[in-house]
N, C-alpha and C. Protein backbone atom coordinates (compact mmCIF):
# COMPACT_ATOMS: atom_id res chain seq x y z
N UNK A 1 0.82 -1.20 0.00
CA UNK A 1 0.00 0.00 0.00
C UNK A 1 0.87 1.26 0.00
N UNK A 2 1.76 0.99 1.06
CA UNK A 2 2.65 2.58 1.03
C UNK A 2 3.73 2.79 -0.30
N UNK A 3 3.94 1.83 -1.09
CA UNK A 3 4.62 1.72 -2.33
C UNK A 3 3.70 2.31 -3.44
N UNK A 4 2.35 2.09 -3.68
CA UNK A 4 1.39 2.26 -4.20
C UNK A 4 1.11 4.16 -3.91
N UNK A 5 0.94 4.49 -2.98
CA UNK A 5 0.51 6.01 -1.77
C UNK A 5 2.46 6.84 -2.85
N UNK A 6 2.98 6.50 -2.67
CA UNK A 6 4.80 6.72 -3.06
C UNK A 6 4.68 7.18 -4.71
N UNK A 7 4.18 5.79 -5.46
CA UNK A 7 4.34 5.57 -6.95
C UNK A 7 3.13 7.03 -7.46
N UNK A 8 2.16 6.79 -6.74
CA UNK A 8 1.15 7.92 -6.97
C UNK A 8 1.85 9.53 -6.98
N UNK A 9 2.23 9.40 -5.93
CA UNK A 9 3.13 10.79 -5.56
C UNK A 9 4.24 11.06 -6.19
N UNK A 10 4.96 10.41 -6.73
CA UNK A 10 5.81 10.53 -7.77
C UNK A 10 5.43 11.23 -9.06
N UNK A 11 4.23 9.82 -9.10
CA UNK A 11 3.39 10.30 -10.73
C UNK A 11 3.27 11.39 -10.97
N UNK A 12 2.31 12.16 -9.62
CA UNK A 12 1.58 13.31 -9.41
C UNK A 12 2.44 14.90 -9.95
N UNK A 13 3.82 14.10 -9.11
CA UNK A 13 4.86 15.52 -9.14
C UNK A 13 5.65 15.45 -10.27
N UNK A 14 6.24 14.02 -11.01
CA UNK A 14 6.60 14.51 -12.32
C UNK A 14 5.74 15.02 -13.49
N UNK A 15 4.67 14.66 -13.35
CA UNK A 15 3.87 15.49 -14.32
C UNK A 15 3.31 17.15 -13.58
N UNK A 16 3.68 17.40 -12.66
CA UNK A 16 4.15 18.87 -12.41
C UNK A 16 4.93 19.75 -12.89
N UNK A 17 6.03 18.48 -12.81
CA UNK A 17 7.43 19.35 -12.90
C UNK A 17 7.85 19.93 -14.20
N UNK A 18 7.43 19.16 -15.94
CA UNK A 18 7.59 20.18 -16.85
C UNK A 18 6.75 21.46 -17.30
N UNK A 19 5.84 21.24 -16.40
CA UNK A 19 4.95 22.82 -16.58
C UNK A 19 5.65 23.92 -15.52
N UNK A 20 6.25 23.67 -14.21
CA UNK A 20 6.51 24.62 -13.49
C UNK A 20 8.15 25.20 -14.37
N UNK A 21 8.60 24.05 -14.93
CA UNK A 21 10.24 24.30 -15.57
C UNK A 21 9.68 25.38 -16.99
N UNK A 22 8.39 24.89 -17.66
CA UNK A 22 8.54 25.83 -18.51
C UNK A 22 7.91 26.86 -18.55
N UNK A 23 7.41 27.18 -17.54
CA UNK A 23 7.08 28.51 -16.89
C UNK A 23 8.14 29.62 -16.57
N UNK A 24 9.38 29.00 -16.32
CA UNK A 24 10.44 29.59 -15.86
C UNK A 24 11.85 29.61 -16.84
N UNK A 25 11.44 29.18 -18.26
CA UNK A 25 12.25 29.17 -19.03
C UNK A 25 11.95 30.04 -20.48
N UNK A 26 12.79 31.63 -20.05
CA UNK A 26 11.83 32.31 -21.00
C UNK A 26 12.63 32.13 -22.27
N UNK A 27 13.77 31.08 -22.36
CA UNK A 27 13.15 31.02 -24.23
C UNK A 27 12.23 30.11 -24.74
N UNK A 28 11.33 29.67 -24.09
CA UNK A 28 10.06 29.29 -24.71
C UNK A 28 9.06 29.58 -24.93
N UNK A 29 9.77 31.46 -24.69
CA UNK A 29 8.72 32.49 -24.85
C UNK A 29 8.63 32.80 -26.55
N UNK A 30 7.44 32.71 -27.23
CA UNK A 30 7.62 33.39 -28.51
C UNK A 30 7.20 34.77 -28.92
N UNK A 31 8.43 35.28 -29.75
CA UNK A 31 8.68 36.29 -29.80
C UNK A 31 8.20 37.98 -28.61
N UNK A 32 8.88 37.75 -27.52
CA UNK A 32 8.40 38.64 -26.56
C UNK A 32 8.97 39.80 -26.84
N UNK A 33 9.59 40.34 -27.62
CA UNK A 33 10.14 41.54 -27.28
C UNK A 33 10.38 41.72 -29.36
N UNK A 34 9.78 42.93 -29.54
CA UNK A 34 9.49 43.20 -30.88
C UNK A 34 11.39 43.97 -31.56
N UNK A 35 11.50 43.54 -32.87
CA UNK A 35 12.82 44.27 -33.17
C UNK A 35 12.92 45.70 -32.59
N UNK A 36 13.81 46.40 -32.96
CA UNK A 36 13.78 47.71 -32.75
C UNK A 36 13.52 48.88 -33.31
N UNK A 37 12.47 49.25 -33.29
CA UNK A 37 11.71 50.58 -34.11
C UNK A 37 11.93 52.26 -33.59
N UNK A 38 12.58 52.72 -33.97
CA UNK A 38 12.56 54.08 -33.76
C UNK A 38 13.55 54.52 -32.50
N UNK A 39 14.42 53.40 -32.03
CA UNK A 39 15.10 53.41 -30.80
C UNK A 39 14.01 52.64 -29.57
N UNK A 40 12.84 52.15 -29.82
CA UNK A 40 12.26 51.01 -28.80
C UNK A 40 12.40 49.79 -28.86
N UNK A 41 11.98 49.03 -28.06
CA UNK A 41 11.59 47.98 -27.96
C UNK A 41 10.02 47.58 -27.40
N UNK A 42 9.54 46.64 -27.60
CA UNK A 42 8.44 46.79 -27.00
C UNK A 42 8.10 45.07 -26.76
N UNK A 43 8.22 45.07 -25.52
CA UNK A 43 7.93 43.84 -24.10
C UNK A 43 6.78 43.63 -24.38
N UNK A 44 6.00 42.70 -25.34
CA UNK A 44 4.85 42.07 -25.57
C UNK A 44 3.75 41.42 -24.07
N UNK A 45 5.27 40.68 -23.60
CA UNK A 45 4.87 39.69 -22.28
C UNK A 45 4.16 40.72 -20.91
N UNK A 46 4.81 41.93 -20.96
CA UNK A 46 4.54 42.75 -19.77
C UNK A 46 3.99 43.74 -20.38
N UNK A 47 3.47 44.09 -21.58
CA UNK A 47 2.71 45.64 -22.04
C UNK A 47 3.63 46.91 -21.96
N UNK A 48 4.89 46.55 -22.06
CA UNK A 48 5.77 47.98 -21.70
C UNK A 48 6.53 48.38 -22.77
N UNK A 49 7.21 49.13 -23.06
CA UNK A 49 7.62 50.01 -24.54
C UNK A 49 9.03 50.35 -23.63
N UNK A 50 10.09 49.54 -24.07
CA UNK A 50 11.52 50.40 -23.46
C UNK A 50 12.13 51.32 -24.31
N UNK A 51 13.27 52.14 -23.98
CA UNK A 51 14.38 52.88 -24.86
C UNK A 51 15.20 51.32 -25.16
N UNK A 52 15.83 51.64 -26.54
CA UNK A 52 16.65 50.44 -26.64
C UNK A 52 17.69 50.08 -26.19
N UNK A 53 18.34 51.59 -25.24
CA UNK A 53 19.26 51.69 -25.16
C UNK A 53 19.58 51.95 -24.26
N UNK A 54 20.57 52.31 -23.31
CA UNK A 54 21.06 53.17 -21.95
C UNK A 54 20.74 54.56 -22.96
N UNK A 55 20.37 55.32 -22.37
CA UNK A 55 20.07 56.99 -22.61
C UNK A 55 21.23 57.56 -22.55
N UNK A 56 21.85 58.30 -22.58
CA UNK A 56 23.20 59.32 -22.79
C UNK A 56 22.73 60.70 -22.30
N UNK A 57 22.89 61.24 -21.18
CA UNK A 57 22.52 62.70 -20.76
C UNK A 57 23.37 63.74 -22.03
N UNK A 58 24.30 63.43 -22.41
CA UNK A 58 25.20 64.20 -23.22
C UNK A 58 24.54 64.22 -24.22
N UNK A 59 23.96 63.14 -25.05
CA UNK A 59 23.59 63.38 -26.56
C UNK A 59 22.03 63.43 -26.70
N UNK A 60 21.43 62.51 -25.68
CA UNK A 60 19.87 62.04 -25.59
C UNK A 60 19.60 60.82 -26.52
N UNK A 61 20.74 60.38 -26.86
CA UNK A 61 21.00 59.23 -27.56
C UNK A 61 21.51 58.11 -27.06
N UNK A 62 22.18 56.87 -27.37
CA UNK A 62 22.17 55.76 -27.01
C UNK A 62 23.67 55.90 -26.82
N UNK A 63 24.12 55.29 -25.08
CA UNK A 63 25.53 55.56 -24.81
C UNK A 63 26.16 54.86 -25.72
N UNK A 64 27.47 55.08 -26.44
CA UNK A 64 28.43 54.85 -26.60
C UNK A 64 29.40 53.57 -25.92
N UNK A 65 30.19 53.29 -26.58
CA UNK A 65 30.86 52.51 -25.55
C UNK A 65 31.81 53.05 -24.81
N UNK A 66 32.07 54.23 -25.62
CA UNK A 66 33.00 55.28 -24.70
C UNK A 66 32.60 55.45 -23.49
N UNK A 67 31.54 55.57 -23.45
CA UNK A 67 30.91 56.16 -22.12
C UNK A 67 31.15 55.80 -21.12
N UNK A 68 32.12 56.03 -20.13
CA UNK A 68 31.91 55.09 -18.84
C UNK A 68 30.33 55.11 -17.80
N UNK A 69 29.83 56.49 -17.59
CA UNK A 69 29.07 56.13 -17.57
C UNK A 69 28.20 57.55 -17.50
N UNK A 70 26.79 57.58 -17.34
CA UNK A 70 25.95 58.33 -17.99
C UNK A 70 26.41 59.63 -16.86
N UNK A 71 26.65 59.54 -15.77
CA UNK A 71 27.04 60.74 -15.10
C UNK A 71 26.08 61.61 -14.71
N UNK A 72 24.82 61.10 -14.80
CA UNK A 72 23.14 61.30 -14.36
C UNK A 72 22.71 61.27 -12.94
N UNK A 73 22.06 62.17 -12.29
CA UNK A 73 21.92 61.96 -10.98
C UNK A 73 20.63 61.01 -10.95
N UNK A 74 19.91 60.92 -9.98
CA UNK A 74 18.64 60.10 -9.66
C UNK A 74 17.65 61.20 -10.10
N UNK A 75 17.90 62.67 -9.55
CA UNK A 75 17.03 63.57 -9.83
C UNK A 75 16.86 63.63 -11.50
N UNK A 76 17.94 63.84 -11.64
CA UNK A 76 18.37 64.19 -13.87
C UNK A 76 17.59 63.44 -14.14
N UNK A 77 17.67 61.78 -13.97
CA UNK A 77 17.30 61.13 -14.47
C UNK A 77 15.62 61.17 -14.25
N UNK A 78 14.74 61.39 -13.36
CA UNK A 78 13.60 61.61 -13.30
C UNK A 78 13.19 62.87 -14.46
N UNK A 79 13.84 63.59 -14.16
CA UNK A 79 13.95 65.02 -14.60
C UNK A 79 13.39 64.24 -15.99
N UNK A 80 14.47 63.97 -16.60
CA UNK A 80 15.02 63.47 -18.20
C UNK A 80 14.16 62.58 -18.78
N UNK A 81 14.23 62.00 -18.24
CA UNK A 81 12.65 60.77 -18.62
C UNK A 81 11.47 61.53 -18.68
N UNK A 82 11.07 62.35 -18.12
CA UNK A 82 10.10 63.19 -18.14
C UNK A 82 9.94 64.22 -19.19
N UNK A 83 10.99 64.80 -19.75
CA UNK A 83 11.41 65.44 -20.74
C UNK A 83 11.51 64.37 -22.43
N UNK A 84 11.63 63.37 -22.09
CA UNK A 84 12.15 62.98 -23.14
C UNK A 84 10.91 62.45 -24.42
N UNK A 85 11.69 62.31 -25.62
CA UNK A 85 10.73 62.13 -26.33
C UNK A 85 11.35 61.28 -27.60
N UNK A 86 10.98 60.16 -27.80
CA UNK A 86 11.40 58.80 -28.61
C UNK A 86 10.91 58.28 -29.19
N UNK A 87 10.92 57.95 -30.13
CA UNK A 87 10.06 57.44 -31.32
C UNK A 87 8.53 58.19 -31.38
N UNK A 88 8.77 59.15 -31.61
CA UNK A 88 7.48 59.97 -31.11
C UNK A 88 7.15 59.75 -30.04
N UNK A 89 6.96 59.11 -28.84
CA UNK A 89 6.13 59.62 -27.74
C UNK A 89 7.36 59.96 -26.75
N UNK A 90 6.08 60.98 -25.35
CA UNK A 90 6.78 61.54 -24.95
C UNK A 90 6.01 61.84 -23.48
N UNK A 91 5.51 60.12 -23.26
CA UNK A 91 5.44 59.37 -22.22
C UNK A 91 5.93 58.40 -21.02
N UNK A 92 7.49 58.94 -21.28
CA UNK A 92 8.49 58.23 -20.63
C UNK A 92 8.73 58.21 -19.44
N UNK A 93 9.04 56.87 -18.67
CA UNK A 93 9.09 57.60 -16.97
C UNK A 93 10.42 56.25 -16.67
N UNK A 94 11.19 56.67 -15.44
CA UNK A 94 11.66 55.27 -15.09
C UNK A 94 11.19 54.18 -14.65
N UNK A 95 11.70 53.00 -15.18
CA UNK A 95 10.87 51.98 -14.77
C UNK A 95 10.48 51.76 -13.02
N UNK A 96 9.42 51.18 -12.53
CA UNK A 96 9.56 51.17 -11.20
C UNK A 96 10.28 49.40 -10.98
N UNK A 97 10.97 49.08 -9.95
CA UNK A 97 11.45 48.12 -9.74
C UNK A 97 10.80 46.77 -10.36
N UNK A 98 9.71 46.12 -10.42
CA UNK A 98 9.08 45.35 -10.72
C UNK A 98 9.03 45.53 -12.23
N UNK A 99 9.21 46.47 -13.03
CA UNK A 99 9.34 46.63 -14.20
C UNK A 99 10.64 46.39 -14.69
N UNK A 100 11.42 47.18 -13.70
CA UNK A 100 12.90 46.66 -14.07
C UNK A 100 13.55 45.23 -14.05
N UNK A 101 12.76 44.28 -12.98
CA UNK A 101 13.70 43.19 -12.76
C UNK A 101 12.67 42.33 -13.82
N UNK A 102 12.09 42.73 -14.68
CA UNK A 102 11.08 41.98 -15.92
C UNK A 102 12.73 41.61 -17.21
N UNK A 103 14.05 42.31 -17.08
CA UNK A 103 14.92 42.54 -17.90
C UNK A 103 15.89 41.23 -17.47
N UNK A 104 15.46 40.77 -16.54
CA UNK A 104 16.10 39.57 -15.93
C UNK A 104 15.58 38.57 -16.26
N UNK A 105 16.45 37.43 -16.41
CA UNK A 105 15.40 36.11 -16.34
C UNK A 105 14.54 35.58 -15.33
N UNK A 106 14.03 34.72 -15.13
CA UNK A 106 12.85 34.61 -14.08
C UNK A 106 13.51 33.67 -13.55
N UNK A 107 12.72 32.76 -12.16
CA UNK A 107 12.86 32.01 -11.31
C UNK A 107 13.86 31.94 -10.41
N UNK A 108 14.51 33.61 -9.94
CA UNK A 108 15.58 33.30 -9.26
C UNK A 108 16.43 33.52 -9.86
N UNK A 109 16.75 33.37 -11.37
CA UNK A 109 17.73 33.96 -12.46
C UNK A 109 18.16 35.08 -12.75
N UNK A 110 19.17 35.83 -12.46
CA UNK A 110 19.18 37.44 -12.45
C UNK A 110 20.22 37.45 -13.98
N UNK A 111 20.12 36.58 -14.35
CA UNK A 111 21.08 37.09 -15.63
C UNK A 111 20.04 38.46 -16.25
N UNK A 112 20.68 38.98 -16.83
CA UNK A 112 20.75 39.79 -17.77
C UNK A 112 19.90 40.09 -19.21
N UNK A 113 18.43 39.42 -19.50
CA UNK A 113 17.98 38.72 -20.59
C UNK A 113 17.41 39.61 -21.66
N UNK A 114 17.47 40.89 -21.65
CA UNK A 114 16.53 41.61 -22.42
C UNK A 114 17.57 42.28 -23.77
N UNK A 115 16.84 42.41 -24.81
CA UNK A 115 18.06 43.13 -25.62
C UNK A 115 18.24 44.35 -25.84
N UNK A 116 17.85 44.71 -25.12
CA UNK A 116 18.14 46.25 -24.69
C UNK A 116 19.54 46.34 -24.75
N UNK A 117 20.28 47.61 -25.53
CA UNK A 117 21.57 47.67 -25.77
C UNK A 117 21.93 48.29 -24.42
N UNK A 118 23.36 48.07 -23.71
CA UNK A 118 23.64 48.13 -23.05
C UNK A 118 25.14 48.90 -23.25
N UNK A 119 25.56 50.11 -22.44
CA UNK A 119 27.02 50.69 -22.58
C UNK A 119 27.71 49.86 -22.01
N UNK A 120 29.29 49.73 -22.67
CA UNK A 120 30.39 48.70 -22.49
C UNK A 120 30.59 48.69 -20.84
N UNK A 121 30.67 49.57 -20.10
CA UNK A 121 30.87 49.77 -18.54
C UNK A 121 29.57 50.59 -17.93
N UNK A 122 27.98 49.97 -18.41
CA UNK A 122 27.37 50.35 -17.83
C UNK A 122 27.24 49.29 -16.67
N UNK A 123 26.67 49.80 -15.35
CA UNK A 123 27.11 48.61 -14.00
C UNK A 123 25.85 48.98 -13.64
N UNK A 124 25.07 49.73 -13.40
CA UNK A 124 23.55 50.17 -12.82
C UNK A 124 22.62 50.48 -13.39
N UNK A 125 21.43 50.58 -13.44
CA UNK A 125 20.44 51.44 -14.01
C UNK A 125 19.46 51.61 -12.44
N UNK A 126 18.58 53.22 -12.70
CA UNK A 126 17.68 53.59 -12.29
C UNK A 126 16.73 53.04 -11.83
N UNK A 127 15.79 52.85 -11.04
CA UNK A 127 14.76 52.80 -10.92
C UNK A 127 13.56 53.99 -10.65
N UNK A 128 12.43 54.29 -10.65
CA UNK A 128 11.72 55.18 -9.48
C UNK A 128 11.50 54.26 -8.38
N UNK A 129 11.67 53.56 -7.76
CA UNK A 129 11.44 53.22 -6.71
C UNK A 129 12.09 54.11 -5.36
N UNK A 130 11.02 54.57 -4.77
CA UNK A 130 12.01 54.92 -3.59
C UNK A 130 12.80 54.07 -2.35
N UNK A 131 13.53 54.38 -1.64
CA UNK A 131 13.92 53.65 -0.75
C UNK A 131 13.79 54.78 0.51
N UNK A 132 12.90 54.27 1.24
CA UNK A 132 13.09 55.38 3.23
C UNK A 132 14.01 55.07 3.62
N UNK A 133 14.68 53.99 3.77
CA UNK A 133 15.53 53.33 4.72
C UNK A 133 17.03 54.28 4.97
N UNK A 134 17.22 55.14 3.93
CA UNK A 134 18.22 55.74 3.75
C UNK A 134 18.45 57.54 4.38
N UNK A 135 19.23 57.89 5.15
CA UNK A 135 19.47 59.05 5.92
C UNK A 135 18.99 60.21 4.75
N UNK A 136 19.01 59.85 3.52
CA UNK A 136 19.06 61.21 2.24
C UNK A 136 18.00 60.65 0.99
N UNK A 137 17.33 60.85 0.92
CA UNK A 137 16.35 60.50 -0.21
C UNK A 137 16.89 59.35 -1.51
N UNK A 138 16.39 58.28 -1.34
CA UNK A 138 17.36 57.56 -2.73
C UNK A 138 16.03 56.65 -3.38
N UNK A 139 16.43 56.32 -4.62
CA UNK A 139 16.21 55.28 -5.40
C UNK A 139 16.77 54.15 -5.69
N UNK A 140 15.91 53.08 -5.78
CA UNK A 140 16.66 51.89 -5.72
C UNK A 140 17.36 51.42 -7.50
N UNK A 141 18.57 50.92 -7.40
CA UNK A 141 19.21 50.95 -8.91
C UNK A 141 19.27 49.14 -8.42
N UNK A 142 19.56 49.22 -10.05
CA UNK A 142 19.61 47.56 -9.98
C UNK A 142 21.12 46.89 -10.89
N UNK A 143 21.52 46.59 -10.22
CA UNK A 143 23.25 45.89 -11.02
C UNK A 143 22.50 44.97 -12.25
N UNK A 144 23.36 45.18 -13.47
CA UNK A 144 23.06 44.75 -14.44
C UNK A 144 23.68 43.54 -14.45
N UNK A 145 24.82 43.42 -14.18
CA UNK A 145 24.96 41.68 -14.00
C UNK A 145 24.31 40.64 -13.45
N UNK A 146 23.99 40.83 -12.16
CA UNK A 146 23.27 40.44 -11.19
C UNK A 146 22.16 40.48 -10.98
N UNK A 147 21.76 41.52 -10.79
CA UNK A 147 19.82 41.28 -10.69
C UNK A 147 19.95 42.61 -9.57
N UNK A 148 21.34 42.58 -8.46
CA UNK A 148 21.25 43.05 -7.33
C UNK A 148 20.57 44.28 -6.63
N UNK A 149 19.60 44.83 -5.67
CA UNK A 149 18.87 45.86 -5.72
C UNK A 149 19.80 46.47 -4.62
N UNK A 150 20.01 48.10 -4.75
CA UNK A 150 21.09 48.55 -4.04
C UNK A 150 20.20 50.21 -4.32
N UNK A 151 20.20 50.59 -2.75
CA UNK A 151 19.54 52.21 -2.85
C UNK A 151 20.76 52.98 -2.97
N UNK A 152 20.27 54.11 -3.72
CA UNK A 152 21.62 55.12 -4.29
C UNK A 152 20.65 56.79 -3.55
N UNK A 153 21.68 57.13 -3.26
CA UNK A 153 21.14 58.91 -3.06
C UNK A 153 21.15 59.24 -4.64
N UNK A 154 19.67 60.35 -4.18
CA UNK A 154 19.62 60.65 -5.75
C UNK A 154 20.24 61.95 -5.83
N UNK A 155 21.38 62.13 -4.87
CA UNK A 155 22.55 63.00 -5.91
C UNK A 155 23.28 62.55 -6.19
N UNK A 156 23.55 61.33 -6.48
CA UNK A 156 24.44 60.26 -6.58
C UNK A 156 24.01 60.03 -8.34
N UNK A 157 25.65 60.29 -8.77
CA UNK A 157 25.40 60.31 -10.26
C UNK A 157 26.25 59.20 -11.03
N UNK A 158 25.94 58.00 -10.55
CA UNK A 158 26.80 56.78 -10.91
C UNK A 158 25.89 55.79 -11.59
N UNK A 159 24.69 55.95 -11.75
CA UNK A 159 23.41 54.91 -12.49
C UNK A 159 23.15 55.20 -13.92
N UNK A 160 22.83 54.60 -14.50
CA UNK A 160 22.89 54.59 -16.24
C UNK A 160 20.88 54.68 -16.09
N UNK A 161 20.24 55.17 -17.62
CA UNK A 161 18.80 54.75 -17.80
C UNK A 161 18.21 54.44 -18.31
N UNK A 162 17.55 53.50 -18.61
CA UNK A 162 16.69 53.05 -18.97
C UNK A 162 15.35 53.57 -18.95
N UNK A 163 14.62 53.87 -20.31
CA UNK A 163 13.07 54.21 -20.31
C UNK A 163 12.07 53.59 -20.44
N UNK A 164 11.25 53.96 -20.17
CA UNK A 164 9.85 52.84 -20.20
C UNK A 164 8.65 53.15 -20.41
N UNK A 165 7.43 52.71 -21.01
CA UNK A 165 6.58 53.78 -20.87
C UNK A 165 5.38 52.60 -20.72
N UNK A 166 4.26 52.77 -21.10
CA UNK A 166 3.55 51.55 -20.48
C UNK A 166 2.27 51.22 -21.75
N UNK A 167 2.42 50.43 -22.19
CA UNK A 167 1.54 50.56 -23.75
C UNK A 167 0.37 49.43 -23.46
N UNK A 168 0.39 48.94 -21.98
CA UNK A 168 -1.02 47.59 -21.89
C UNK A 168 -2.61 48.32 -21.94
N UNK A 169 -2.37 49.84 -21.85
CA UNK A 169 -4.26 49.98 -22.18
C UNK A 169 -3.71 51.14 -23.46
N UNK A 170 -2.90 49.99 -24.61
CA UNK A 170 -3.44 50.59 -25.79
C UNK A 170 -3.23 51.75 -26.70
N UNK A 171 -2.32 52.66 -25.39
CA UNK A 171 -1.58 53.96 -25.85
C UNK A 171 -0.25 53.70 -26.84
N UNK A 172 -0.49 53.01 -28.12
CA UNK A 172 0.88 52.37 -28.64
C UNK A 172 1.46 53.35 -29.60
């Protein structure tokens, strides 16, 4: 009987287990993220419209590899996103955290997955997220290698940006 109660439970959970694996394996996503039009991209899976690129405070264009790095405060960068205007629209804001870590792979995976062009020594990007926890007003940035979430003062001008705008009710 308890061999029988065992074999069941086995059954039960390997036929679990390739639906939870391919839930969590986004290249079995088709086609989620559209070529690049006008300097966007656009995240099918999450309804969101990115810049293709790290932003460049210097040009308003796509960093360079020269660039070490965008040299943008937390404020600029609110500022700038707000100002900005890309492929015609000129609905841009920073992503909020949950938007940002959508650029990662899933399940615990912090690689790096989106094709969003990236500067040769970019190490951070922006978020709007705030963080209280901190003596001076900050936003939380997220390490591009890693996934890692790390609050920055937003006079702190060491984070690269990323834009985003939000196209799921239709504004495309």
């Amino acid at each position: 009987m308890n061999k029988v109660i065992l074999m069941a439970t086995l059954l039960g959970t390997m036929s679990y287990l390739p639906n939870s694996i391919a839930q969590c394996n986004d290249a079995s996503e088709v086609a989620r993220y559209s070529p690049v039009l006008e300097q966007t991209i656009t995240d099918y899976k999450f309804g969101l419209m990115w810049s293709a690129c790290a932003i460049s405070p210097t040009t308003g264009e796509c960093m360079s590899d020269s660039e070490v790095r965008s040299r943008m405060t937390g404020l600029k960068a609110v500022q700038f996103a707000d100002e900005s205007v890309i492929g015609g629209h000129t609905d841009w804001r920073l992503p909020n955290l949950k938007e940002a870590m959508t650029l990662f792979g899933g399940c615990q995976d912090f690689t790096y997955a989106a094709p969003l062009q990236m500067g040769k020594y970019q190490r951070r990007i922006w978020t709007a997220t705030t963080d209280s926890g901190q003596s001076e007003p900050a936003l939380k940035t997220i390490a591009m290698v890693n996934g890692q979430i790390v609050p920055w003062r937003v006079s702190s001008s060491a984070a690269s940006v990323f834009l985003v705008r939000d196209i799921s009710q239709g504004a495309q």
